[in-house]
N, C-alpha and C. Protein backbone atom coordinates (compact mmCIF):
# COMPACT_ATOMS: atom_id res chain seq x y z
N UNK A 1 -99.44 -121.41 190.28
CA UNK A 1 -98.07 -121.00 190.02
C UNK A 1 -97.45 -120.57 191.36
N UNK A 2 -96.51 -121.02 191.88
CA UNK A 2 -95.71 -120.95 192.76
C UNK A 2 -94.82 -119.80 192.61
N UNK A 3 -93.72 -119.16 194.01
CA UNK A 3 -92.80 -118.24 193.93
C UNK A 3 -91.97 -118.40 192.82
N UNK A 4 -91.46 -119.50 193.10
CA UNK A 4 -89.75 -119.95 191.83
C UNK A 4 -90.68 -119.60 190.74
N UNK A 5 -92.19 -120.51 190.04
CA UNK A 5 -92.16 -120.51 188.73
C UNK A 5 -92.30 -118.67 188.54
N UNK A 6 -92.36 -118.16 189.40
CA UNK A 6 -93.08 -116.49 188.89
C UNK A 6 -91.63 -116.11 188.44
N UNK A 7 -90.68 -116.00 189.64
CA UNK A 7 -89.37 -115.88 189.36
C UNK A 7 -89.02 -115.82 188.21
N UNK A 8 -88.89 -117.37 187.72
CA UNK A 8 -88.47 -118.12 186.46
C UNK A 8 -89.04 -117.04 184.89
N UNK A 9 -89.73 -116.65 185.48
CA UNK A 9 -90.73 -116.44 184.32
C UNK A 9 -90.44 -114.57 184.20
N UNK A 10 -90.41 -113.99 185.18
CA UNK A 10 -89.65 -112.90 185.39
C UNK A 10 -88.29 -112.57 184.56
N UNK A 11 -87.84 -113.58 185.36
CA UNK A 11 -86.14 -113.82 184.90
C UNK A 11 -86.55 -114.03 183.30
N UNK A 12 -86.85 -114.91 182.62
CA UNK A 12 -87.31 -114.55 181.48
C UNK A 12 -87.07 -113.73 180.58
N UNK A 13 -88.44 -112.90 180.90
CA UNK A 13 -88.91 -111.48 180.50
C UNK A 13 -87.51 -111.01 180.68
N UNK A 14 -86.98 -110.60 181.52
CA UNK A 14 -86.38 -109.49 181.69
C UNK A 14 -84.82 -110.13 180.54
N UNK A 15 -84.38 -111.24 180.61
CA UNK A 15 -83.43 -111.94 179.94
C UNK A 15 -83.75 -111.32 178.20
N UNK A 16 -85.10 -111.61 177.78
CA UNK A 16 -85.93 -111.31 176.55
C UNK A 16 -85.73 -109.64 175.92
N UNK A 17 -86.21 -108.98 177.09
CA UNK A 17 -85.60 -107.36 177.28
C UNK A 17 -84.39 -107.27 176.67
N UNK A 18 -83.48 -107.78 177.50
CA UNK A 18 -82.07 -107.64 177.03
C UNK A 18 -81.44 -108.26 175.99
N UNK A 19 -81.96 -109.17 175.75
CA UNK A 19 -81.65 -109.31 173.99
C UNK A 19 -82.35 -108.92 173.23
N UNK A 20 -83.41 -108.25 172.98
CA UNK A 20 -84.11 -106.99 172.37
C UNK A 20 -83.35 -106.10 172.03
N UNK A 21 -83.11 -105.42 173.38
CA UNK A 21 -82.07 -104.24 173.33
C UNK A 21 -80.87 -104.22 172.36
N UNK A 22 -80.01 -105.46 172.76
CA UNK A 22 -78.48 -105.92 172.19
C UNK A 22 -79.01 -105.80 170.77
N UNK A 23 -79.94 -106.69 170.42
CA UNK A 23 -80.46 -107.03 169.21
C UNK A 23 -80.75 -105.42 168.72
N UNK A 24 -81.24 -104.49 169.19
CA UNK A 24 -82.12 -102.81 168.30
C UNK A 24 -80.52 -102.80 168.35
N UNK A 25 -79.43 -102.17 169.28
CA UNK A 25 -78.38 -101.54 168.75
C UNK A 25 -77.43 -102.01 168.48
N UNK A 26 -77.38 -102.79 167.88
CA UNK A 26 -76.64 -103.84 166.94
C UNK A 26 -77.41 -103.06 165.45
N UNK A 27 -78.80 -103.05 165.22
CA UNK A 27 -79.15 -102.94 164.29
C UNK A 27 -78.94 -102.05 163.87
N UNK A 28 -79.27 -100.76 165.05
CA UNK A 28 -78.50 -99.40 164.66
C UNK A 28 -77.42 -99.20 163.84
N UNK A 29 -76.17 -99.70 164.44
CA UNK A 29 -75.00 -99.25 164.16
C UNK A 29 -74.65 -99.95 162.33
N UNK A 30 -75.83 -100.75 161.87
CA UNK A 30 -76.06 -101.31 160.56
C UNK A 30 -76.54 -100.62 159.48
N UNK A 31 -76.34 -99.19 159.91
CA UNK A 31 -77.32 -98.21 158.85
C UNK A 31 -76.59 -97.45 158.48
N UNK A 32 -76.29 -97.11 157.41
CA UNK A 32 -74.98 -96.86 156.70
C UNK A 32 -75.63 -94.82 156.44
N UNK A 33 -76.78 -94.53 156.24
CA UNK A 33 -77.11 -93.87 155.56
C UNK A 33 -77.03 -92.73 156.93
N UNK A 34 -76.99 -92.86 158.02
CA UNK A 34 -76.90 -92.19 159.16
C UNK A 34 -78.23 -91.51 159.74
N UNK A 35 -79.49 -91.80 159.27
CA UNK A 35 -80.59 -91.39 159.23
C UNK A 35 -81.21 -91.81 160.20
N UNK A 36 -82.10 -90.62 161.01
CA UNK A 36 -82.66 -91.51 161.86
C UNK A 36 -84.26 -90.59 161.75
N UNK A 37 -84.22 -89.46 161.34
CA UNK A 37 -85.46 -88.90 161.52
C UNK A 37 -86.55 -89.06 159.31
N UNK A 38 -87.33 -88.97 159.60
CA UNK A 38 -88.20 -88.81 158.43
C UNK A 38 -88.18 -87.39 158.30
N UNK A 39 -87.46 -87.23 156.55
CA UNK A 39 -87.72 -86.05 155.63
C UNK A 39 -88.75 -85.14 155.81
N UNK A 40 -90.06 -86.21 155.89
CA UNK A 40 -90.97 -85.18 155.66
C UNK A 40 -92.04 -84.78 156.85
N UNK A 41 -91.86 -85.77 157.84
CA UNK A 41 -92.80 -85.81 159.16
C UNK A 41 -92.27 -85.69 160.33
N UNK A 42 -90.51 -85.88 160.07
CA UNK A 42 -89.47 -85.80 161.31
C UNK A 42 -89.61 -86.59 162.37
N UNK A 43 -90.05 -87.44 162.33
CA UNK A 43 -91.18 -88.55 163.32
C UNK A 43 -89.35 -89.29 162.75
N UNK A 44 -89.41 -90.61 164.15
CA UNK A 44 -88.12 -91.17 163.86
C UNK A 44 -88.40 -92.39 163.31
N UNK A 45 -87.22 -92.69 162.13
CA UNK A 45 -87.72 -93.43 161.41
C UNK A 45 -86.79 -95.17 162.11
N UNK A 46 -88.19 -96.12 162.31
CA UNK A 46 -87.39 -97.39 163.47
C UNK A 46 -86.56 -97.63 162.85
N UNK A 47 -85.74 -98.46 163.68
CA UNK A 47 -84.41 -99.00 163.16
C UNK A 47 -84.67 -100.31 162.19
N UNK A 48 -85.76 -100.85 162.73
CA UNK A 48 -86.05 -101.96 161.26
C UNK A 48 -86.56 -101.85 160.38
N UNK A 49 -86.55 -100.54 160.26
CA UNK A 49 -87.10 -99.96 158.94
C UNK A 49 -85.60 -99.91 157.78
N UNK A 50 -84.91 -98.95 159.06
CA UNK A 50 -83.25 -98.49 158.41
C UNK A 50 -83.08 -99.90 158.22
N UNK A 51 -82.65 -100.95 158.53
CA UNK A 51 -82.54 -102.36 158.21
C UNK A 51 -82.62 -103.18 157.33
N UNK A 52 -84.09 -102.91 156.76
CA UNK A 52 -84.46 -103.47 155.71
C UNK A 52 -84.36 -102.56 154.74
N UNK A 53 -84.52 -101.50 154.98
CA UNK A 53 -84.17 -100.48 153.73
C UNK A 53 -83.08 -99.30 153.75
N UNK A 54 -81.84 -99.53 154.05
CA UNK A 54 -80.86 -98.43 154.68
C UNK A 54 -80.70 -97.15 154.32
N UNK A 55 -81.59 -97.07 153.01
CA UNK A 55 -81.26 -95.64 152.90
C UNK A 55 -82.42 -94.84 152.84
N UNK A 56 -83.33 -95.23 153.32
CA UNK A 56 -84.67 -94.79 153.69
C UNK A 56 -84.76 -93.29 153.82
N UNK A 57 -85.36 -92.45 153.40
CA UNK A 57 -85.56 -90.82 154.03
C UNK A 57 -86.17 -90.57 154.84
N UNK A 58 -88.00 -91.92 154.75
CA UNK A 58 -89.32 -91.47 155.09
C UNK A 58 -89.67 -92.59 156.02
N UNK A 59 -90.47 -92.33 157.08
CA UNK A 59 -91.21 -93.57 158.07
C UNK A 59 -91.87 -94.08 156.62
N UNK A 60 -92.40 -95.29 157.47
CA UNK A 60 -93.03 -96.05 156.47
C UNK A 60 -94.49 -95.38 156.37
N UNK A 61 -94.80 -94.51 156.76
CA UNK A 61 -96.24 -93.98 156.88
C UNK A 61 -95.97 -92.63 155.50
N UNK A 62 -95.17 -92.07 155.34
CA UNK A 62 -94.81 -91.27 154.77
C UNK A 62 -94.44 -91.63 153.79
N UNK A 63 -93.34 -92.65 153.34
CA UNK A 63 -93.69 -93.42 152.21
C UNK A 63 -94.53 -93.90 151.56
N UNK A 64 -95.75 -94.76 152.26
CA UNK A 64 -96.54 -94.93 151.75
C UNK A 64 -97.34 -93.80 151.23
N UNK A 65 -97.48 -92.73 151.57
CA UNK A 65 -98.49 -92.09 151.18
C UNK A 65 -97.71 -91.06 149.50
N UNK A 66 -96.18 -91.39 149.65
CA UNK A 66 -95.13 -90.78 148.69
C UNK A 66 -95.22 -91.40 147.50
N UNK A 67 -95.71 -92.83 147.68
CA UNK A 67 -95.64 -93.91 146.89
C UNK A 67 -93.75 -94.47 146.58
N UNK A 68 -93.09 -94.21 147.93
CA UNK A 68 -92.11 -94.43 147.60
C UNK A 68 -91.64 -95.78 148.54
N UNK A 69 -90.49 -95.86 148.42
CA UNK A 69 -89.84 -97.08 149.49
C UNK A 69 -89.02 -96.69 150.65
């Protein structure tokens, strides 16, 4: 692997980063319920969690153990 291809491949990554990013707070601002911490563990609850489930209280670790969603 040569300079350019490392470059290339750099450039990449870092391109990948940044639509990650765009992509999480985009998702953010999709959560209607305004929640960001867990009820019961205060641990923050991810944003693709809020996403798929917007009105979420609990991380998914805390749910599970709630038997809830």
């Amino acid at each position: 692997m040569d300079r350019i291809d490392r470059a290339e491949q750099l450039e990449q990554i870092a391109r990948d980063a940044g639509i990650a990013g765009v992509r999480a707070a985009a998702a953010a601002q999709q959560v209607p319920s305004g929640r960001t911490h867990c009820d019961r563990c205060d641990e923050t609850i991810p944003v693709m969690r809020l996403v798929f489930v917007p009105a979420a209280r609990h991380c998914a670790f805390c749910a599970s153990r709630l038997g809830v969603s």
